[in-house]
N, C-alpha and C. Protein backbone atom coordinates (compact mmCIF):
# COMPACT_ATOMS: atom_id res chain seq x y z
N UNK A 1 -33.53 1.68 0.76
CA UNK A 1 -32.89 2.83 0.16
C UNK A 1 -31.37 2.73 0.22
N UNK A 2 -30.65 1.86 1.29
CA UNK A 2 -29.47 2.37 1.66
C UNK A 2 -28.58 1.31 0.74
N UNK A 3 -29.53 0.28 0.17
CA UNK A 3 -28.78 -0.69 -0.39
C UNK A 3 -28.57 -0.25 -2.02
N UNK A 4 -29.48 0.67 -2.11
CA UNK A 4 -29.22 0.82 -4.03
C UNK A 4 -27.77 1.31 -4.16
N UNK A 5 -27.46 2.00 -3.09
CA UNK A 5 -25.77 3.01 -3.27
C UNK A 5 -25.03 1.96 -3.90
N UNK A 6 -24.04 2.37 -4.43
CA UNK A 6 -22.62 1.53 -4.75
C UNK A 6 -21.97 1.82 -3.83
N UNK A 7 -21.35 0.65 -2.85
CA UNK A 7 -20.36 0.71 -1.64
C UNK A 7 -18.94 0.40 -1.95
N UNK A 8 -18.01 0.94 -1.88
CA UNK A 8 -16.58 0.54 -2.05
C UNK A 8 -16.42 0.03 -0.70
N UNK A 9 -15.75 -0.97 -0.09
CA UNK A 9 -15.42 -1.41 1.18
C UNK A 9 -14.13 -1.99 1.11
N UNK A 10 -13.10 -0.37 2.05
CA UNK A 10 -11.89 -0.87 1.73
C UNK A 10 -11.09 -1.43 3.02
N UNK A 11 -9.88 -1.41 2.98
CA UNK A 11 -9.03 -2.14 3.95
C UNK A 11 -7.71 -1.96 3.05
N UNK A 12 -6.92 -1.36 4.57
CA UNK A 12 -5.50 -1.72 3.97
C UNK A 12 -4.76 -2.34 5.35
N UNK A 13 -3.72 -2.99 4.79
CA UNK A 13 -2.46 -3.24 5.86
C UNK A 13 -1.55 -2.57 5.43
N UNK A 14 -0.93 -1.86 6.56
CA UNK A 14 0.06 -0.59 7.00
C UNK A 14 0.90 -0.87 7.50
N UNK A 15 2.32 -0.36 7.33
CA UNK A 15 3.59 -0.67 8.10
C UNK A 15 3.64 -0.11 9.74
N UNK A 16 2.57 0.32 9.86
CA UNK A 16 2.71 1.27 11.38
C UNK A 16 0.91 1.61 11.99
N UNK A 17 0.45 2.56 12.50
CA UNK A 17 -0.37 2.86 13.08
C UNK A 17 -0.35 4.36 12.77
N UNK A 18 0.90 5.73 11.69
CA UNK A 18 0.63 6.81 11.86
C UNK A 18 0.45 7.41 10.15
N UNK A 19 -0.51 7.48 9.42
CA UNK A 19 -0.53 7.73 7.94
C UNK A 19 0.73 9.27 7.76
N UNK A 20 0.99 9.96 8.26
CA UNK A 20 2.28 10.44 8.50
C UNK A 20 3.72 10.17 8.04
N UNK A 21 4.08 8.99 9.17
CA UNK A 21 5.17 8.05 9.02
C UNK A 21 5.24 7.14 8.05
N UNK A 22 4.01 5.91 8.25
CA UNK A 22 3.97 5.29 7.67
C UNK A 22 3.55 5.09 6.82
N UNK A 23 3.49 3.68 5.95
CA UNK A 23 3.19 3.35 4.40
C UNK A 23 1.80 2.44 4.08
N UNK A 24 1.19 2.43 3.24
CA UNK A 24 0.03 1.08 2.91
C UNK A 24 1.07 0.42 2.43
N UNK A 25 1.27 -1.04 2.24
CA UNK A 25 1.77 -2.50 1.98
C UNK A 25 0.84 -3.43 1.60
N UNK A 26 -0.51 -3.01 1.30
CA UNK A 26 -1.74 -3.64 0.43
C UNK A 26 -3.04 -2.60 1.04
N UNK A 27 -3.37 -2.82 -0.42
CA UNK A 27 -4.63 -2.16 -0.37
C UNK A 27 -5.92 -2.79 -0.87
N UNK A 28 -7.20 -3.01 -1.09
CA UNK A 28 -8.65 -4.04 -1.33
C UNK A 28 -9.46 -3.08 -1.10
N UNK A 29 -10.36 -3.82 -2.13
CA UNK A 29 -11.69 -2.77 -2.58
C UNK A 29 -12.56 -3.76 -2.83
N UNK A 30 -13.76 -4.13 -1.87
CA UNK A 30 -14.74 -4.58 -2.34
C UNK A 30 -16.19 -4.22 -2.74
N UNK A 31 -16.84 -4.05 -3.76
CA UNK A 31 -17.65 -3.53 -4.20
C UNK A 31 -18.74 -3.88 -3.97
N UNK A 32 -19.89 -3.33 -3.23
CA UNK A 32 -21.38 -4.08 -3.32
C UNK A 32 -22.19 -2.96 -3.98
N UNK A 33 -23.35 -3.71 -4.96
CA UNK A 33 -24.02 -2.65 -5.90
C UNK A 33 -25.37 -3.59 -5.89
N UNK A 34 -26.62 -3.21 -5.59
CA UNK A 34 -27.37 -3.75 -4.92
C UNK A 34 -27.81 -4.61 -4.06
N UNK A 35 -27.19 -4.49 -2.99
CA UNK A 35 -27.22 -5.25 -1.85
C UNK A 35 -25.79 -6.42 -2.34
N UNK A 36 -25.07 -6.73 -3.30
CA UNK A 36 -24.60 -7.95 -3.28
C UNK A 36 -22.83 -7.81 -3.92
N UNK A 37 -21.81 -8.58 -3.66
CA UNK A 37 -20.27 -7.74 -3.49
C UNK A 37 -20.53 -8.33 -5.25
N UNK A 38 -20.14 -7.12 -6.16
CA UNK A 38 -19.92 -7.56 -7.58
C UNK A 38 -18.68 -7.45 -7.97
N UNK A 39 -17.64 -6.99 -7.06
CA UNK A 39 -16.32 -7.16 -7.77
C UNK A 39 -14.94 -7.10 -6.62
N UNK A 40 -14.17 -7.16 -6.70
CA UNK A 40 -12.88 -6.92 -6.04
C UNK A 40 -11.71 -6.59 -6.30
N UNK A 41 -10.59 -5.73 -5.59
CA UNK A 41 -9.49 -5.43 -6.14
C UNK A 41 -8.74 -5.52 -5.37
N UNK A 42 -7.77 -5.86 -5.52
CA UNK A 42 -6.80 -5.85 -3.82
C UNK A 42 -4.98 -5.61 -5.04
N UNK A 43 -4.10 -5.08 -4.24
CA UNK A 43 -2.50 -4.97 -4.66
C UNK A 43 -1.92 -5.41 -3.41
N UNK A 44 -0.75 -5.82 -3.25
CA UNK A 44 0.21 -5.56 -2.56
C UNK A 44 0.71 -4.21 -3.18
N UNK A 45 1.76 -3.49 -2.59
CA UNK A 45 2.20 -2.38 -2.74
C UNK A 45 3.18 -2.08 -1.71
N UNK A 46 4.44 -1.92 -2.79
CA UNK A 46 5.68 -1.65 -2.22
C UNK A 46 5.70 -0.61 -1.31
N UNK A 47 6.07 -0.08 -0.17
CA UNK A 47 6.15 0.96 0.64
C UNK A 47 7.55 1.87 0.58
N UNK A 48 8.59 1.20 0.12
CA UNK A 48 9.51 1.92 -0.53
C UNK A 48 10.33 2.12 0.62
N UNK A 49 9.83 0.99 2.09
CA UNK A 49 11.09 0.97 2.60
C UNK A 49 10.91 -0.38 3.71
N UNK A 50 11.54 -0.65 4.64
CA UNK A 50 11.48 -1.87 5.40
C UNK A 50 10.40 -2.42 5.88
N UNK A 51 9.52 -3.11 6.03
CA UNK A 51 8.11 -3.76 6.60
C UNK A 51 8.20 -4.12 8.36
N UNK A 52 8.24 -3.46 8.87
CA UNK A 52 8.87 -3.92 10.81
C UNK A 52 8.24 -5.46 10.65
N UNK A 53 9.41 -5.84 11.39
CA UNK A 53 8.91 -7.10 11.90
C UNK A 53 8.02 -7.57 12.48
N UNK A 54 7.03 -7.02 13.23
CA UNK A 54 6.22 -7.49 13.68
C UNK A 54 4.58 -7.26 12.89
N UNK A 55 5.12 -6.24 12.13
CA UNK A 55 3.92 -6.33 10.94
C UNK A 55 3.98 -7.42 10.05
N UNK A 56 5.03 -7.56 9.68
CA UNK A 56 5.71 -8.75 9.32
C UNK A 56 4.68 -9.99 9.50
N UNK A 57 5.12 -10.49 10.55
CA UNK A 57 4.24 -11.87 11.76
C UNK A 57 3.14 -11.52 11.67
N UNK A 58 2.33 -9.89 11.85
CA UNK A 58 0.79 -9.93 12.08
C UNK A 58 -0.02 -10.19 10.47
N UNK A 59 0.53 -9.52 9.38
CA UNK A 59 -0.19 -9.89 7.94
C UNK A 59 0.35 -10.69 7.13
N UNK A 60 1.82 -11.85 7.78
CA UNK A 60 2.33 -12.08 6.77
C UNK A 60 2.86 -11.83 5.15
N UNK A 61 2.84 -10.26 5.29
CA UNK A 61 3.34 -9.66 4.07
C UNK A 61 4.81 -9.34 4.73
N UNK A 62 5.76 -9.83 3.67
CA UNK A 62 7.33 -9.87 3.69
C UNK A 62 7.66 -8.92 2.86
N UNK A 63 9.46 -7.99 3.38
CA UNK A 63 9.71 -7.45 2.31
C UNK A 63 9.54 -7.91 0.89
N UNK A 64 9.84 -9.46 1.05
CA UNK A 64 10.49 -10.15 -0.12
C UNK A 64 8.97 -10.07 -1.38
N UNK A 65 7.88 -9.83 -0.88
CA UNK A 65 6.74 -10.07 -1.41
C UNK A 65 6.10 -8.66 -1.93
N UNK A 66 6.75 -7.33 -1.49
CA UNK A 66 6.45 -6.05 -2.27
C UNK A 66 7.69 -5.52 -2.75
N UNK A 67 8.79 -6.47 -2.57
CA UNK A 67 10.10 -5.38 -3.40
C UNK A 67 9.87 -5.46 -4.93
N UNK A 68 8.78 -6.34 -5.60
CA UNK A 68 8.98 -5.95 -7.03
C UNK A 68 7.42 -6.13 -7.16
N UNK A 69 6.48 -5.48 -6.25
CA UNK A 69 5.33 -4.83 -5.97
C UNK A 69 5.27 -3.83 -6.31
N UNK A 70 3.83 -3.10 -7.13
CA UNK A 70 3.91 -1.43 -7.63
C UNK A 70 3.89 -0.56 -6.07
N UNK A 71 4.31 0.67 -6.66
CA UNK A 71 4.32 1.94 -5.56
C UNK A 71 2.82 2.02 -5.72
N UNK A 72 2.69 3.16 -4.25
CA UNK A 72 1.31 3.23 -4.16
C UNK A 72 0.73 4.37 -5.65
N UNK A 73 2.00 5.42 -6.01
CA UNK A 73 2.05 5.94 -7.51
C UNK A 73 1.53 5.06 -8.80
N UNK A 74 1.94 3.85 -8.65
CA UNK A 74 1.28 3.14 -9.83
C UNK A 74 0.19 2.56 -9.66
N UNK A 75 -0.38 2.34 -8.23
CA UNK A 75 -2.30 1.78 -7.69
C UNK A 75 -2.78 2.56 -8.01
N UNK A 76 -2.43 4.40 -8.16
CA UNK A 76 -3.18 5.28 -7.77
C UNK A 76 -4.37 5.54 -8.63
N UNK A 77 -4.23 5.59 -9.82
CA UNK A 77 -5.33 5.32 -11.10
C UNK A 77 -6.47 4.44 -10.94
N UNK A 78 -5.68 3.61 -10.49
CA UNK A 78 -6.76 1.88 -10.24
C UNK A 78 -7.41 1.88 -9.10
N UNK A 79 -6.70 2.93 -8.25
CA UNK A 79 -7.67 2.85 -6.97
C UNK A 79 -8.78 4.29 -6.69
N UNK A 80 -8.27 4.96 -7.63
CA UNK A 80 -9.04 6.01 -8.34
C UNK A 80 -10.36 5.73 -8.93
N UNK A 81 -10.04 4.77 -9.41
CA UNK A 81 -11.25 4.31 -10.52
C UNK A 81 -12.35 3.39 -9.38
N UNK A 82 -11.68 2.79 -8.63
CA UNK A 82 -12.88 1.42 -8.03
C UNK A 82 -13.34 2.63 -6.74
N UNK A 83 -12.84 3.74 -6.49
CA UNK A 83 -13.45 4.33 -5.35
C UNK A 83 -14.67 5.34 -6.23
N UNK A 84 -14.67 5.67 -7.47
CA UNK A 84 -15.20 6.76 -8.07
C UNK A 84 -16.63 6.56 -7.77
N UNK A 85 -17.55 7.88 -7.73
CA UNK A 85 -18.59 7.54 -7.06
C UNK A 85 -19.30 6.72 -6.27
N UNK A 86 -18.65 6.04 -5.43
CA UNK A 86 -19.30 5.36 -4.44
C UNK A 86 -19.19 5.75 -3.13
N UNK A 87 -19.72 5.06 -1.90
CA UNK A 87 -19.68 5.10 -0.54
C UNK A 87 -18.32 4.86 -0.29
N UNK A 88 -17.31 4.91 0.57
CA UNK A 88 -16.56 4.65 1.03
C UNK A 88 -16.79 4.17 2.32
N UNK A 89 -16.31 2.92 2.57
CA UNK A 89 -17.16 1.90 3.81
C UNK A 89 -15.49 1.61 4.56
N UNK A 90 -15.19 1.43 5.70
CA UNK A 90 -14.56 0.71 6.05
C UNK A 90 -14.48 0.10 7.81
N UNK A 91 -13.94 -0.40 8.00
CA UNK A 91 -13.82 -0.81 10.06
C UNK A 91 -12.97 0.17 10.77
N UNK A 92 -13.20 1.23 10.87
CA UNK A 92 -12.69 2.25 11.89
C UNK A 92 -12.30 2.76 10.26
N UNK A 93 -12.87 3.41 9.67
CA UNK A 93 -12.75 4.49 8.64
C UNK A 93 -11.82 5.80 8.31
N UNK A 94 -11.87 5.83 10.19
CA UNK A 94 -10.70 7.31 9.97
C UNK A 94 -9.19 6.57 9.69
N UNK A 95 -8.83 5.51 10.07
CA UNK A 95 -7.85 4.59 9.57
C UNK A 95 -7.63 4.78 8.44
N UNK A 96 -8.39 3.83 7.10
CA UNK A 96 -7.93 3.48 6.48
C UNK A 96 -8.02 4.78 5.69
N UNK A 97 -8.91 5.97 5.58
CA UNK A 97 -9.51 6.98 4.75
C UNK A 97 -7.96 7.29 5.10
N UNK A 98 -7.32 7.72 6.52
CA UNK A 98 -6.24 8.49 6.67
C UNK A 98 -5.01 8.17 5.69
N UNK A 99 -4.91 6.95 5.80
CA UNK A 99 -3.88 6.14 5.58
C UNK A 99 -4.27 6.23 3.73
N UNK A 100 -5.40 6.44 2.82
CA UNK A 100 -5.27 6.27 1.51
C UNK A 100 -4.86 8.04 1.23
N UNK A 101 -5.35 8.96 2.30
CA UNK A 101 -5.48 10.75 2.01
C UNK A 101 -3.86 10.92 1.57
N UNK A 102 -2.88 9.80 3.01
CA UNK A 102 -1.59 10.27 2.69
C UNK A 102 -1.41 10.34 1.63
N UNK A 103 -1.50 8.54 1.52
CA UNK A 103 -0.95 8.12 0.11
C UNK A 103 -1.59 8.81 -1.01
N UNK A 104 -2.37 9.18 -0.84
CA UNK A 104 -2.65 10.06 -2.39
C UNK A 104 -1.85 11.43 -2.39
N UNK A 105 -1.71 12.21 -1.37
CA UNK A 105 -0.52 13.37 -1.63
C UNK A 105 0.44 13.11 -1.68
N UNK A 106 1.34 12.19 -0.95
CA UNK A 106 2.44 11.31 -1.71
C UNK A 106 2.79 11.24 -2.87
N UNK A 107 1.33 10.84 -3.85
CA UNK A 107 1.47 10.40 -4.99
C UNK A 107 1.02 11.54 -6.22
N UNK A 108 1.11 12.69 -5.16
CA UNK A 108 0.50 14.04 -6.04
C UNK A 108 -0.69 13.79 -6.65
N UNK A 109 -1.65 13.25 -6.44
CA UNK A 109 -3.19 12.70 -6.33
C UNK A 109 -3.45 13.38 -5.16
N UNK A 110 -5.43 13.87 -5.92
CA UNK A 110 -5.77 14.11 -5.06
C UNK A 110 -6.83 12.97 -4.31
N UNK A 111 -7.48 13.22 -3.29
CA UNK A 111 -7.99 11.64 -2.45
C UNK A 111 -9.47 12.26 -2.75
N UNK A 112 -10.68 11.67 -3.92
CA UNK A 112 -11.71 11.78 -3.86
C UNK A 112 -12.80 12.54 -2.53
N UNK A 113 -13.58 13.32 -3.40
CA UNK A 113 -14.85 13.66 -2.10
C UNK A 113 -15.85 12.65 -2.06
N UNK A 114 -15.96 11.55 -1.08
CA UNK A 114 -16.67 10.50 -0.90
C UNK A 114 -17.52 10.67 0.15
N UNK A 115 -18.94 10.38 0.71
CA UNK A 115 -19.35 10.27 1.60
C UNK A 115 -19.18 8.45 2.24
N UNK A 116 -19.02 8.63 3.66
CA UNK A 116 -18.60 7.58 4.22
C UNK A 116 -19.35 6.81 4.96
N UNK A 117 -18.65 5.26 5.05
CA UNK A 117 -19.82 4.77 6.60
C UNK A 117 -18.63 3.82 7.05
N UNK A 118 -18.58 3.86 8.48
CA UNK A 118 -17.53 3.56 9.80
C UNK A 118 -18.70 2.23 10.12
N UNK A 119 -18.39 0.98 9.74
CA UNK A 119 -19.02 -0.43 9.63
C UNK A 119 -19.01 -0.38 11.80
N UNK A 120 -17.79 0.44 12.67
CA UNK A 120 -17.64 0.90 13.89
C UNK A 120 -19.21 0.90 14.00
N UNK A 121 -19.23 2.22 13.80
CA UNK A 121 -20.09 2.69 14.45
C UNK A 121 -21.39 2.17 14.03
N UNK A 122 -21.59 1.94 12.82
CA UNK A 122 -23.02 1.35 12.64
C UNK A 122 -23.15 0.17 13.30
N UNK A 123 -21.94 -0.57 13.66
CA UNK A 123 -22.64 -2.33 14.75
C UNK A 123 -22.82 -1.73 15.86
N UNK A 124 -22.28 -0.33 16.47
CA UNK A 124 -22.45 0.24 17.91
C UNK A 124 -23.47 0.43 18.01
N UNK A 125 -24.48 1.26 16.93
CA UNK A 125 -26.40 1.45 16.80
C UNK A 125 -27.02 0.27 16.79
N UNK A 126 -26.23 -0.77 15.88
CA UNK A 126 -27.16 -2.20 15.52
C UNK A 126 -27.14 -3.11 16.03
N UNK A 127 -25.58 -3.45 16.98
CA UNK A 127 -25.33 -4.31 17.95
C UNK A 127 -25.21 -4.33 19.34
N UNK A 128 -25.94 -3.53 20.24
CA UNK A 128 -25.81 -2.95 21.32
C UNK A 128 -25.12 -4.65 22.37
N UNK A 129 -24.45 -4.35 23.14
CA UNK A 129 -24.01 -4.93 24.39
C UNK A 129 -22.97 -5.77 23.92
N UNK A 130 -22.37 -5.93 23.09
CA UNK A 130 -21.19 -6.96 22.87
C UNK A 130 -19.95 -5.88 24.02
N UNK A 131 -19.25 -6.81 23.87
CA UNK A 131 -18.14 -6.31 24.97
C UNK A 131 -16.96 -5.44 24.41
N UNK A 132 -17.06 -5.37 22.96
CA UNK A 132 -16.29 -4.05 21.43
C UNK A 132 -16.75 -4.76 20.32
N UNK A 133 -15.96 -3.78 19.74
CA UNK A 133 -16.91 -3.76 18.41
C UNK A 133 -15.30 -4.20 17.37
N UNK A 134 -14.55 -4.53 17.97
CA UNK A 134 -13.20 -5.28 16.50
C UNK A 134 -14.11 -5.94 15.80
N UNK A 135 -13.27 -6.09 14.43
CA UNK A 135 -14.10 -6.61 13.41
C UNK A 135 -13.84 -8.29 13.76
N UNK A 136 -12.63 -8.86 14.72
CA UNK A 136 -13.29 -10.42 14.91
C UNK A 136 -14.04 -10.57 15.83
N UNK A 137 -14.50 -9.29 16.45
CA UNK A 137 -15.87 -9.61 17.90
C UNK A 137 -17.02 -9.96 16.74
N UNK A 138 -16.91 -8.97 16.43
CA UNK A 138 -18.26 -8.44 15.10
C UNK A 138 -18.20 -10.59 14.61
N UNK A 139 -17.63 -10.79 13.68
CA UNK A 139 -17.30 -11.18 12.77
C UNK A 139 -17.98 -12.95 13.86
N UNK A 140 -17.38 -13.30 14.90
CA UNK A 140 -17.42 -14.39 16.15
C UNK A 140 -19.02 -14.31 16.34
N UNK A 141 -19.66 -13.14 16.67
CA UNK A 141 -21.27 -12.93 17.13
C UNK A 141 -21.95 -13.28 15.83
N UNK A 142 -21.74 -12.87 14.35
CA UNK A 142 -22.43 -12.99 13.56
C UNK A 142 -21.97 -14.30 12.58
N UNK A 143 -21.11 -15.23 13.29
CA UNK A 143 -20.76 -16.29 12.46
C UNK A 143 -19.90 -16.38 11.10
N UNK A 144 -19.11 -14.65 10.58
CA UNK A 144 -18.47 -14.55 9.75
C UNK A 144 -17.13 -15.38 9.59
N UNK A 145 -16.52 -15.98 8.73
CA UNK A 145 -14.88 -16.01 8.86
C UNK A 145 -14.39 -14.78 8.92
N UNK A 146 -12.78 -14.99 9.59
CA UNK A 146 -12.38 -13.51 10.04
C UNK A 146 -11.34 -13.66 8.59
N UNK A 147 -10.97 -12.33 8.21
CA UNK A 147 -9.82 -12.14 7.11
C UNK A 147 -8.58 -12.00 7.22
N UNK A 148 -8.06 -12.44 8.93
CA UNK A 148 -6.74 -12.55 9.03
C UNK A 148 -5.22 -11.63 8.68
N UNK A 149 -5.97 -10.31 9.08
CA UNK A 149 -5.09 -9.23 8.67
C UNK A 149 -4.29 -9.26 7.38
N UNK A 150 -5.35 -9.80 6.21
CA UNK A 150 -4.80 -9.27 4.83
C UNK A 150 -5.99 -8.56 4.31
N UNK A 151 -5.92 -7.44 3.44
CA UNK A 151 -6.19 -6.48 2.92
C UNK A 151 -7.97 -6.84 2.31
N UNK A 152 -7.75 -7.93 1.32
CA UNK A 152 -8.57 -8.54 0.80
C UNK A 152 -9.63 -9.42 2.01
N UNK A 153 -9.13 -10.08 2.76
CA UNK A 153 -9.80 -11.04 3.74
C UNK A 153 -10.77 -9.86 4.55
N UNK A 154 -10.20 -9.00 5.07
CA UNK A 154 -10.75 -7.79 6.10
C UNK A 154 -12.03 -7.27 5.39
N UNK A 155 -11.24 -6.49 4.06
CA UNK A 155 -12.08 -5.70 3.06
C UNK A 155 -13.76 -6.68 3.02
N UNK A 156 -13.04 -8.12 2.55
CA UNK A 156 -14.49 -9.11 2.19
C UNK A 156 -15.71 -9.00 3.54
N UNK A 157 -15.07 -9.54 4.53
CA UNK A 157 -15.63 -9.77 5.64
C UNK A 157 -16.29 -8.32 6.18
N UNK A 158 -15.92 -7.58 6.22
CA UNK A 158 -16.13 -6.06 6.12
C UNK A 158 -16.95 -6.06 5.60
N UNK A 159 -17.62 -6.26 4.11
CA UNK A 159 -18.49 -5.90 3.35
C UNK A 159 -19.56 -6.95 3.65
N UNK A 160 -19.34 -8.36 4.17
CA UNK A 160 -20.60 -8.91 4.40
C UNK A 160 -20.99 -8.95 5.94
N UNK A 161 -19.86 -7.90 6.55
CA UNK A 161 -20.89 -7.44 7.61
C UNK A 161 -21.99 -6.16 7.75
N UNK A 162 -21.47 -5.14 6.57
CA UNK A 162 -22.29 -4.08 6.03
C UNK A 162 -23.91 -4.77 5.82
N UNK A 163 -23.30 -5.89 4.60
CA UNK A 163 -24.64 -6.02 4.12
C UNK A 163 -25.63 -6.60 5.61
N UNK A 164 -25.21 -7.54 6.61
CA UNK A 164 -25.44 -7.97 7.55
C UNK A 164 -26.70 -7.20 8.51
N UNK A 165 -25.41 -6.06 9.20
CA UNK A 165 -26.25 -5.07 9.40
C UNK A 165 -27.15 -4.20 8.99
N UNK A 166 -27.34 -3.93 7.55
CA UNK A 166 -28.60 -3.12 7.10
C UNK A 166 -29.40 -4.57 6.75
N UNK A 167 -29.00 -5.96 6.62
CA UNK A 167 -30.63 -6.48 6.62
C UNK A 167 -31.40 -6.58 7.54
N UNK A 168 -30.13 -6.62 9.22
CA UNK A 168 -30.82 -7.21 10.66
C UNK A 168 -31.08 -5.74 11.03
N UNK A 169 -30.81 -4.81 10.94
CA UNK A 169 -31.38 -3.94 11.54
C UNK A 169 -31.51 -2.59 10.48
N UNK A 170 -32.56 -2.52 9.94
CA UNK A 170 -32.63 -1.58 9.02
C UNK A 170 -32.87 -0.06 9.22
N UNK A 171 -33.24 0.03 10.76
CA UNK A 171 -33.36 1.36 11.05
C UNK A 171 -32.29 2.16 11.36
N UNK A 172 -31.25 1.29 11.29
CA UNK A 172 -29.88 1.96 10.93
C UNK A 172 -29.91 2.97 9.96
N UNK A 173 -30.30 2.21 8.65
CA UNK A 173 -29.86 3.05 7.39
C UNK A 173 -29.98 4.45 6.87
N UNK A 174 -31.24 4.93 7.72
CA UNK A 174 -31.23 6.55 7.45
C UNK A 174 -30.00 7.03 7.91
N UNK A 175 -29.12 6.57 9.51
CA UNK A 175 -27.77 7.48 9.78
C UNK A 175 -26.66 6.62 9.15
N UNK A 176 -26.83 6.30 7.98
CA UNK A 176 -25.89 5.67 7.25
C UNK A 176 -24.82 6.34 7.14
N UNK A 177 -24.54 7.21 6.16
CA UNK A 177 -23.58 7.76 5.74
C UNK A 177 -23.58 9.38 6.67
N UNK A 178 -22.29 9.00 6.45
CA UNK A 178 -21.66 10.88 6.35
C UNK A 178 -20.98 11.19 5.76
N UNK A 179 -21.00 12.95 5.55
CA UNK A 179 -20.70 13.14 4.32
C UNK A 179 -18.87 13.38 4.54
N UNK A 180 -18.99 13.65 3.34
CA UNK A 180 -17.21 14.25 3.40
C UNK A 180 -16.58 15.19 3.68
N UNK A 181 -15.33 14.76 4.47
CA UNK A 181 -14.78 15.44 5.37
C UNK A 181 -13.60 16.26 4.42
């Protein structure tokens, strides 16, 4: 049942840790629509002000690489469209959901009513005893490549750990989703 949904599975890299303060600097959308990823979208995206250095070093995204990058104002349509009726999936969810809610009032957009699934918490039901649940613990136990803190790499790996977990453990899937907050 849980596989017929259309899943959006997103990921962004952020200039900071507070959707508040800070900015998205890429955003990725990977799509699975019966069990299997049928499409992808990923931007860089200008933040409209300095990238800290040490975000810098961790995603290798440079100012020099979103100063003639769209605002998150010009994704907003496009990221409108690849989230529209689907699941909204991501690795610690209240993250990235937070971090797109800003940016959509930012952008005088409003941020879709999506029901969600925290990829977290479902390996916490499906993977009992690992020592956490980061997406390169996850990713090391189940033999995934990791996506190297870019938007697209995370998003992918993300989505074929979704599919992962509802094949190895399917009694997950009834507490799949929740709804919107």
């Amino acid at each position: 049942m849980a596989l017929q949904r259309i899943f959006s599975v997103v990921d962004v890299e952020t200039t900071g840790l507070s959707p508040g303060r800070d900015r998205v600097i890429e955003v990725a959308i990977v799509r699975i629509e019966g069990g299997h990823i049928v499409h992808s979208y990923s931007s860089l995206i200008n933040p409209e002000r300095p990238i800290p250095l040490f975000i810098q070093q961790m995603t290798g995204i440079t100012d020099a690489m979103v100063v003639k990058a769209p605002t998150f104002a010009e994704v907003l349509p496009a990221v409108t469209t690849h989230l529209a009726g689907t699941v909204f999936v991501a690795h610690n969810v209240k993250f990235d959901q937070g971090f797109l809610k800003a940016e959509f009032t930012r952008a005088g957009g409003e941020f879709p009513s999506l029901e969600f699934v925290d990829t977290v918490a479902l390996a916490r039901r499906g993977m009992r005893g690992l020592p956490n649940y980061r997406l390169e613990t996850l990713c090391a136990h189940l033999g995934l490549a990791v996506g190297g803190h870019r938007a697209l790499g995370d998003a992918t790996v993300t989505a074929h750990l979704l599919l992962r977990l509802l094949a190895e453990a399917p009694e997950i899937a009834p507490a799949l989703l929740t709804r919107p907050r």
